[in-house]
C-alpha atoms as a PDB file:
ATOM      1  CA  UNK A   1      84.538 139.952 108.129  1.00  0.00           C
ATOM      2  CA  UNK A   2      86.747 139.448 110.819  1.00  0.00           C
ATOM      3  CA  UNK A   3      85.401 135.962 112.082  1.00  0.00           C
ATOM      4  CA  UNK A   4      86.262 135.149 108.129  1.00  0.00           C
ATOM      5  CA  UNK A   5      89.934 135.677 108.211  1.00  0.00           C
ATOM      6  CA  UNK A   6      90.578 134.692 111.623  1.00  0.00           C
ATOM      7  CA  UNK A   7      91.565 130.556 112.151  1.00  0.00           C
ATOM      8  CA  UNK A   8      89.602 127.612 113.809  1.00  0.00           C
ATOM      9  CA  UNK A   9      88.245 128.038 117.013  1.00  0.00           C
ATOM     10  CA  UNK A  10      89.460 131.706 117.554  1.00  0.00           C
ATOM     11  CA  UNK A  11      85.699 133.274 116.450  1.00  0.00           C
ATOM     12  CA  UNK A  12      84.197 130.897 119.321  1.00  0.00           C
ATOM     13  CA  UNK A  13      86.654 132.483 121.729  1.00  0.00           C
ATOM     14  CA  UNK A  14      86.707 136.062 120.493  1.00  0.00           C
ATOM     15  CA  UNK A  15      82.402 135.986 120.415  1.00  0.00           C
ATOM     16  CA  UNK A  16      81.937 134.680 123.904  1.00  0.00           C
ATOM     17  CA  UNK A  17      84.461 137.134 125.355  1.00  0.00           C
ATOM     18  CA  UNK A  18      83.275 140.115 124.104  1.00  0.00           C
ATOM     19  CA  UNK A  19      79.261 139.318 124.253  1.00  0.00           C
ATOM     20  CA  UNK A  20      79.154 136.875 127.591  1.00  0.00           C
ATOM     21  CA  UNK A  21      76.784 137.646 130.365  1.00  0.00           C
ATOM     22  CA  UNK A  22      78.844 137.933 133.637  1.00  0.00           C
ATOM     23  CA  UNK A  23      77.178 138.338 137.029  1.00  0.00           C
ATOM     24  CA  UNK A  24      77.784 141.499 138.115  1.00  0.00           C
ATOM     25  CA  UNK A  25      77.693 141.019 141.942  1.00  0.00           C
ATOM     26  CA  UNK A  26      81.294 141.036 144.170  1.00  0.00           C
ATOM     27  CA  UNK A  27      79.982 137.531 144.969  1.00  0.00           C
ATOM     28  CA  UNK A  28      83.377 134.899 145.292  1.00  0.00           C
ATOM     29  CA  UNK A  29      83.230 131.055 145.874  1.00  0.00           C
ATOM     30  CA  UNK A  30      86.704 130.077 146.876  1.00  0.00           C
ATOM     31  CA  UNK A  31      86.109 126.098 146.236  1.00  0.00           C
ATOM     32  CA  UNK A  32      84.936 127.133 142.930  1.00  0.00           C
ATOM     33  CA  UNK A  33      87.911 129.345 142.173  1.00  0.00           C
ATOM     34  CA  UNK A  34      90.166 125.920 143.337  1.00  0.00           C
ATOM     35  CA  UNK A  35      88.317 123.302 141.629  1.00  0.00           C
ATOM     36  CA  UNK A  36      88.514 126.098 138.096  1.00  0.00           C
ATOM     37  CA  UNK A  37      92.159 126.930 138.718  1.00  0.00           C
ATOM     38  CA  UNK A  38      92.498 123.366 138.377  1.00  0.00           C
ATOM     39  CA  UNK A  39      90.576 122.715 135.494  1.00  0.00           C
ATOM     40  CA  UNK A  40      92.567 125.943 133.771  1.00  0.00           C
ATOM     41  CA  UNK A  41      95.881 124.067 134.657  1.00  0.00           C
ATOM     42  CA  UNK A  42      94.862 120.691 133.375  1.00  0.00           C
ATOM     43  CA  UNK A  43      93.362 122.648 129.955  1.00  0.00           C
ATOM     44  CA  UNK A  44      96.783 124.797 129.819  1.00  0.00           C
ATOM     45  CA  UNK A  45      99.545 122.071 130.294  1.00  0.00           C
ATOM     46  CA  UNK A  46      97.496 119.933 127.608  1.00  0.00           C
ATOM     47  CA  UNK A  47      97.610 122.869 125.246  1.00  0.00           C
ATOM     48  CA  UNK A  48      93.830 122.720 124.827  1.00  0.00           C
ATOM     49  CA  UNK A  49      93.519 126.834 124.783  1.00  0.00           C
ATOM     50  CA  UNK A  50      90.439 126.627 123.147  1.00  0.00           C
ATOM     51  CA  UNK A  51      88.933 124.295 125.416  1.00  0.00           C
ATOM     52  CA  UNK A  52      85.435 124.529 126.386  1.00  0.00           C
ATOM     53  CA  UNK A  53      85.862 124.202 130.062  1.00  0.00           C
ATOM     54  CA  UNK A  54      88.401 126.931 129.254  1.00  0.00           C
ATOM     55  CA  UNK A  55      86.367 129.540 127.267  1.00  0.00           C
ATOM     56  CA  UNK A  56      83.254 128.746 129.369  1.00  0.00           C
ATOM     57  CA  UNK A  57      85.279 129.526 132.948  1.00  0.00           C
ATOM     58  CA  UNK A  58      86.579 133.180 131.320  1.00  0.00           C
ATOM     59  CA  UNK A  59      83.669 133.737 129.627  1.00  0.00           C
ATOM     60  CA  UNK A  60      80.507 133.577 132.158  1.00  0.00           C
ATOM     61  CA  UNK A  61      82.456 133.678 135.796  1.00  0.00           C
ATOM     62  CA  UNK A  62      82.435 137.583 137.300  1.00  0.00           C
ATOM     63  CA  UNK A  63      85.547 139.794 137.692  1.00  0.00           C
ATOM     64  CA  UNK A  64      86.091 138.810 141.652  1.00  0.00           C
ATOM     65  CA  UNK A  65      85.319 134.954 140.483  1.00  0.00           C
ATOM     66  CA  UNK A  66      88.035 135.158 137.754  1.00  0.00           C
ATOM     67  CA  UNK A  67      90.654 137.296 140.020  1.00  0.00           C
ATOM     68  CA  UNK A  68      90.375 134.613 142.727  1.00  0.00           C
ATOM     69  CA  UNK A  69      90.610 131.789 140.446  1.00  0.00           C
ATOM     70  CA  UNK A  70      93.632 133.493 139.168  1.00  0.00           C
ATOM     71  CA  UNK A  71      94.669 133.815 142.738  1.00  0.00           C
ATOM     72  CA  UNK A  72      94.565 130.078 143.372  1.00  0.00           C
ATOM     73  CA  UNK A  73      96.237 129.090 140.396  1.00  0.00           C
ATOM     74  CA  UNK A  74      99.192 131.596 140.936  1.00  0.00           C
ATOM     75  CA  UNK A  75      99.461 129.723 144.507  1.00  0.00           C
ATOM     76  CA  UNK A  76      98.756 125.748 143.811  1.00  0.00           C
ATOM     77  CA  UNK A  77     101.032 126.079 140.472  1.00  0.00           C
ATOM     78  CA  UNK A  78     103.945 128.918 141.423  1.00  0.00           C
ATOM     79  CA  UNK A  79     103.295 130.554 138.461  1.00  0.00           C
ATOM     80  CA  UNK A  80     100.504 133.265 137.214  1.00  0.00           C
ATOM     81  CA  UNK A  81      98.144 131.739 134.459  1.00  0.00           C
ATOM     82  CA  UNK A  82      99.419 134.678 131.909  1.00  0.00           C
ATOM     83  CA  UNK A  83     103.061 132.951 132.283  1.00  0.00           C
ATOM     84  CA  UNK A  84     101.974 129.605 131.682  1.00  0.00           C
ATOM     85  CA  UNK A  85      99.953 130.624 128.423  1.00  0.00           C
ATOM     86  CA  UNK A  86     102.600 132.074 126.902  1.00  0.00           C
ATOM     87  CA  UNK A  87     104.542 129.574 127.821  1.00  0.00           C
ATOM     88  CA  UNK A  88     102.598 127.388 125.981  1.00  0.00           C
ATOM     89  CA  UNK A  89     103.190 129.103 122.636  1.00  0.00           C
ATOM     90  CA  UNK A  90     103.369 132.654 120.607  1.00  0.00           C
ATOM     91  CA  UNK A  91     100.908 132.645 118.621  1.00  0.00           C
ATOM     92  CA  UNK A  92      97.318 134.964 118.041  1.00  0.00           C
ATOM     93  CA  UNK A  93      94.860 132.373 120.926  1.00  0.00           C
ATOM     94  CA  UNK A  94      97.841 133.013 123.179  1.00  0.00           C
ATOM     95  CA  UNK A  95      97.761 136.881 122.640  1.00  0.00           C
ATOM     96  CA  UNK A  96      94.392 137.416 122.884  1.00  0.00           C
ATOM     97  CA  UNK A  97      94.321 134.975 126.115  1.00  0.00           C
ATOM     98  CA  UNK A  98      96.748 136.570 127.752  1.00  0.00           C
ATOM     99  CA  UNK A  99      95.308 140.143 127.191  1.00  0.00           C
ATOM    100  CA  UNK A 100      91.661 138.648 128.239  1.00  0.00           C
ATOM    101  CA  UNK A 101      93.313 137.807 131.923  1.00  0.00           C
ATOM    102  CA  UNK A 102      95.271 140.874 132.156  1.00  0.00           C
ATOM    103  CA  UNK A 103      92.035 142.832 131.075  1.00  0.00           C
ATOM    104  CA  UNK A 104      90.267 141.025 133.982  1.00  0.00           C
ATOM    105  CA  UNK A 105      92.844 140.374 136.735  1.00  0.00           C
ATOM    106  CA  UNK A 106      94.805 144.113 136.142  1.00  0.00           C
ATOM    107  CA  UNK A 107      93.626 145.930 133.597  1.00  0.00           C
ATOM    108  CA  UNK A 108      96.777 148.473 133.763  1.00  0.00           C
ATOM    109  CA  UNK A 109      98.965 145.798 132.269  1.00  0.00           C
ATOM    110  CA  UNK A 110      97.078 145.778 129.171  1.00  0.00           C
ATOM    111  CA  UNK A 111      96.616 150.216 128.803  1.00  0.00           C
ATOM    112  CA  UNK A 112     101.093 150.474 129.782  1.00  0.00           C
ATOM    113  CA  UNK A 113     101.176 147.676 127.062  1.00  0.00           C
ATOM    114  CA  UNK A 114      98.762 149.646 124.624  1.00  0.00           C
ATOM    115  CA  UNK A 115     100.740 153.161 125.970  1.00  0.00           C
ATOM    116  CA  UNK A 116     104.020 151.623 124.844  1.00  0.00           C
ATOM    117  CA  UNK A 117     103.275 149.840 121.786  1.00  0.00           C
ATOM    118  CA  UNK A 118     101.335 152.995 120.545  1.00  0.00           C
ATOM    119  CA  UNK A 119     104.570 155.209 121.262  1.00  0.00           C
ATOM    120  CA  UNK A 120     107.546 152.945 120.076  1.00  0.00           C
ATOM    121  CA  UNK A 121     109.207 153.343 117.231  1.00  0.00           C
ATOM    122  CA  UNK A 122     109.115 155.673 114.330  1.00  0.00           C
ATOM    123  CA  UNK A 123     105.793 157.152 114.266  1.00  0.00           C
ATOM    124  CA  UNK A 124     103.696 157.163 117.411  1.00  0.00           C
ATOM    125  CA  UNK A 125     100.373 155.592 117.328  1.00  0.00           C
ATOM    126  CA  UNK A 126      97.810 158.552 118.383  1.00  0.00           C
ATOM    127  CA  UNK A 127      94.674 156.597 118.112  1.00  0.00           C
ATOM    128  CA  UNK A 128      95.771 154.095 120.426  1.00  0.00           C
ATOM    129  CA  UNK A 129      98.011 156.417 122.621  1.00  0.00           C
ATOM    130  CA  UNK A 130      94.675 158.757 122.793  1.00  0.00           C
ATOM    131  CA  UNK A 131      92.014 156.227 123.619  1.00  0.00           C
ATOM    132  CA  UNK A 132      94.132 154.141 126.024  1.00  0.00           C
ATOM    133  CA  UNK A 133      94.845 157.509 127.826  1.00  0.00           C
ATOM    134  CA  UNK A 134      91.471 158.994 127.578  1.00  0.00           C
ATOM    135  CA  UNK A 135      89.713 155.658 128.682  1.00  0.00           C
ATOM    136  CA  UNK A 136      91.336 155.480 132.283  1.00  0.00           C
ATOM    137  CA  UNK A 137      92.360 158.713 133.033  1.00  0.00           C
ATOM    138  CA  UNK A 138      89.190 158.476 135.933  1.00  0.00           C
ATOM    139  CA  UNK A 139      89.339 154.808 136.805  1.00  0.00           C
ATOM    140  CA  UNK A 140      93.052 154.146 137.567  1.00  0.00           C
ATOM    141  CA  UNK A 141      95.834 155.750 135.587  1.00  0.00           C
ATOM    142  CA  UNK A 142      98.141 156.268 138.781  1.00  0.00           C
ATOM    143  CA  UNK A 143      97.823 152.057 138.010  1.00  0.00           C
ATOM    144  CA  UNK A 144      98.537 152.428 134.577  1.00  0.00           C
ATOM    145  CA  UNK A 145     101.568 154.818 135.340  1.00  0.00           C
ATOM    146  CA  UNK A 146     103.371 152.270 138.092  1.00  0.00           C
ATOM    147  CA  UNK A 147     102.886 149.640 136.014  1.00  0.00           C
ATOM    148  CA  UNK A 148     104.212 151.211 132.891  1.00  0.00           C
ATOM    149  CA  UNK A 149     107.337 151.771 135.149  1.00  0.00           C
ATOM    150  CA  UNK A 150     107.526 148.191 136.515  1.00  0.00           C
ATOM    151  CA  UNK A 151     107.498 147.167 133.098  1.00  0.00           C
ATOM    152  CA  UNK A 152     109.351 149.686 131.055  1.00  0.00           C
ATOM    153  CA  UNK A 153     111.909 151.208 133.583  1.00  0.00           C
ATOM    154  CA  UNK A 154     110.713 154.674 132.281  1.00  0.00           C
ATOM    155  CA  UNK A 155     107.864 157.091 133.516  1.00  0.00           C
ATOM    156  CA  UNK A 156     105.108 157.042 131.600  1.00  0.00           C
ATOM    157  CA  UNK A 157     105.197 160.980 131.657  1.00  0.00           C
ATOM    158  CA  UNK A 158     108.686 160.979 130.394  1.00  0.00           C
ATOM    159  CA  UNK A 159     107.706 158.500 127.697  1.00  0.00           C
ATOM    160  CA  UNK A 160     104.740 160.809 126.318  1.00  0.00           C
ATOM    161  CA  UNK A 161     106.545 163.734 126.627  1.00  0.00           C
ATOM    162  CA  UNK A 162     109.875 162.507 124.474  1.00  0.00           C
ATOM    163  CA  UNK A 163     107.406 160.823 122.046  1.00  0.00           C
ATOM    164  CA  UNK A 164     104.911 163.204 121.381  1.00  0.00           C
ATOM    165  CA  UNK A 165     105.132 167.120 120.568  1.00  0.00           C
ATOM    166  CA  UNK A 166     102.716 170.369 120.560  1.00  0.00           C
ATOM    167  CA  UNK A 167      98.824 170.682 121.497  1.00  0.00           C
ATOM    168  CA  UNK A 168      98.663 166.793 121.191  1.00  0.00           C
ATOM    169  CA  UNK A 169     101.570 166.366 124.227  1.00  0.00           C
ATOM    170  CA  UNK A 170      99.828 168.900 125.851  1.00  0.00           C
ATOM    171  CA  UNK A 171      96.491 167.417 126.170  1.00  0.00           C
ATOM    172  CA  UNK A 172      97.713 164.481 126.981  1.00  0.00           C
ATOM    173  CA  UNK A 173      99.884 165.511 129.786  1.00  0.00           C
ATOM    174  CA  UNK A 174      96.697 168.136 130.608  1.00  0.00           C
ATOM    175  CA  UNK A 175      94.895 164.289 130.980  1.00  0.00           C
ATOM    176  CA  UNK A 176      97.493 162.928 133.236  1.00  0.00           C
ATOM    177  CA  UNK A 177      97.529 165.798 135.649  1.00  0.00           C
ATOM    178  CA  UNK A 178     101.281 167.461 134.728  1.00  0.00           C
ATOM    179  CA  UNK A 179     101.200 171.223 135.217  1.00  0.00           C
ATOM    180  CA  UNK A 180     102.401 172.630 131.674  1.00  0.00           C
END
């Protein structure tokens, strides 16, 4: 159903990100990582998102690959490849671009952006708040917690605590390691 609904070459995209084989070894090839921040660039300033060259590079390189190709492109172009996709537009291949990278090059970008979109506004978002919570509370919340301040101005703890009330705040607090 959802490839159905969702507009031209956004099923490609979505289906290789989510089922692609990635080597799983800390292996790094810094030529490669130039010559594919490059080829990134060229694809992003031509606003070919959903080029193959694109999809193929995020899509089959591994997690030290990608971060150094990141790393390259930050430094030959002055700006980070997140920037210069949304740069390029607003739209749903932009979003789910831009959360791809941050999923791969810092993942605690993406969980303070899940953390804050699930708590803002009128009724707080407990699914999301819950799972984003629950997911990296053992790999790298202290992360997750500087970068919701970097990006929000606000501790995270001070954010769940002012958004949330009861049991739920206090298994979620219980989760980030605040003595009730």
């Amino acid at each position: 159903m959802l490839l159905i609904t969702i507009s031209s070459g956004l099923p490609q995209i979505l289906v290789r990100l989510i089922s692609s084989y990635r080597f799983n070894k800390e292996v790094v090839n810094f030529s490669v990582a130039n010559s594919e921040a490059a080829t990134l660039h060229d694809a992003i300033k031509t606003g070919q998102l959903d080029h193959d060259d694109l999809v193929w590079i995020l899509s089959t390189r591994n997690y030290f690959q990608l971060r150094e190709t990141f790393k390259c492109y930050k430094n030959k172009y002055g700006s980070s490849i997140e920037q210069d996709i949304m740069a390029s537009g607003k739209g749903t291949l932009e979003s789910i671009l831009k959360v791809a990278i941050w999923c791969i090059d810092a993942p605690e970008k993406h969980f303070a952006e899940v953390i804050r979109a699930s708590i803002i506004g009128l009724r707080t978002d407990e699914d999301s708040l819950t799972r984003a919570i629950v997911t990296r509370v053992e790999i790298d919340m202290m992360k997750v917690r500087g970068e919701y301040f970097n990006m929000h101005k606000s501790s995270l703890d001070n954010a769940i605590i002012g958004d949330t009330s009861g049991h739920y705040k206090n298994f979620l607090m219980t989760l980030l390691g605040a003595k009730i």
